[in-house]
Protein backbone atom coordinates (compact mmCIF):
# COMPACT_ATOMS: atom_id res chain seq x y z
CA UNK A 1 30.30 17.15 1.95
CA UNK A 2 28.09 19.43 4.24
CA UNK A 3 29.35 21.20 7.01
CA UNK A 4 27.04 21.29 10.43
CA UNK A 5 27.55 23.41 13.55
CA UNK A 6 25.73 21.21 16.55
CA UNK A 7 26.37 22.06 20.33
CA UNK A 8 27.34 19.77 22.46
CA UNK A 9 24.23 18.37 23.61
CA UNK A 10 23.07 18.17 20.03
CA UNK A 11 26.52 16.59 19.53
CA UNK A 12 26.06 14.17 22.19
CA UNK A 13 22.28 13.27 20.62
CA UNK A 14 23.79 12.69 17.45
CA UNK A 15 26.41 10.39 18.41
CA UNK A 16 24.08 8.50 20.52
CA UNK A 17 21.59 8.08 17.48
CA UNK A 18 24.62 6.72 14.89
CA UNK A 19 25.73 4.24 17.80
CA UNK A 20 21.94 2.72 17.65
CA UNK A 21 21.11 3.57 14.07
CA UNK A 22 19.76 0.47 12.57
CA UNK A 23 17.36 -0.10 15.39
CA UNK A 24 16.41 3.32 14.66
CA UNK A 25 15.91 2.23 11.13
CA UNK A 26 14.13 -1.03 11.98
CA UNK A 27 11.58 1.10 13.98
CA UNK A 28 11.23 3.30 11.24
CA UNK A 29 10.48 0.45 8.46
CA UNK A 30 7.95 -1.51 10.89
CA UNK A 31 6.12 1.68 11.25
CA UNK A 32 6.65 1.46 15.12
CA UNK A 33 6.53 5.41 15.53
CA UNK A 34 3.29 5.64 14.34
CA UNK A 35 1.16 2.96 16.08
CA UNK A 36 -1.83 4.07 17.30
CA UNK A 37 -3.90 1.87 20.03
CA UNK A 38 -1.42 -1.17 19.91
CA UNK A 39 2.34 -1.85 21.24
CA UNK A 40 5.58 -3.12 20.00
CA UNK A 41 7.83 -5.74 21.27
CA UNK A 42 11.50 -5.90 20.30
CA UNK A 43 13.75 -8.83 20.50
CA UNK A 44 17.24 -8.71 20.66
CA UNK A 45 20.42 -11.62 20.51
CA UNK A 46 22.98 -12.61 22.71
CA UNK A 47 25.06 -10.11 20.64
CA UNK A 48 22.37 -6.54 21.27
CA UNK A 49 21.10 -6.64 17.73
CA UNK A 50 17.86 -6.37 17.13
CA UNK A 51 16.43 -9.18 15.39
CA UNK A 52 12.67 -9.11 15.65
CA UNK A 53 9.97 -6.11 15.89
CA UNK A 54 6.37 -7.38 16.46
CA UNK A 55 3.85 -4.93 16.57
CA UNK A 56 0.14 -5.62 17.64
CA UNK A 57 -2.86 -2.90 16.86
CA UNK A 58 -6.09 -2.76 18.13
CA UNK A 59 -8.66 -2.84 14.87
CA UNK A 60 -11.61 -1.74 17.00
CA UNK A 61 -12.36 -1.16 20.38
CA UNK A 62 -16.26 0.07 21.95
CA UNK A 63 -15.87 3.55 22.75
CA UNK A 64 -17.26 4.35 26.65
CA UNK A 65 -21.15 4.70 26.54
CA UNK A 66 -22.20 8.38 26.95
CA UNK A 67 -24.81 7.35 29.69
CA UNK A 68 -21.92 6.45 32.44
């Protein structure tokens, strides 16, 4: 066992992030925190668990012409 000294806020963080850690998880595993150029939609039951992540990612987009 390991032994952590938090203060409260930390505490509070902490306790927030095990109430809500396998959406955490899900987010993690579909990659969500490191989209770039694209969103992600969650869907959730009648019961708050998450369910479904999609994620959608822009492969290419015209960068703004130089001359405008």
């Amino acid at each position: 066992m390991i032994s952590v000294e938090l203060t409260d806020k930390e505490a509070e963080s902490f306790k927030k992030w095990r109430k809500y850690e396998d959406v955490f998880d899900g987010l993690l595993a579909a990659g969500v925190f490191s989209l770039r150029n694209g969103h992600a939609s969650l869907s959730f039951n009648a019961d708050g668990v998450l369910v479904v992540i999609r994620t959608d990612t822009e492969a290419w987009r015209r960068k703004k012409s130089l001359l405008t």
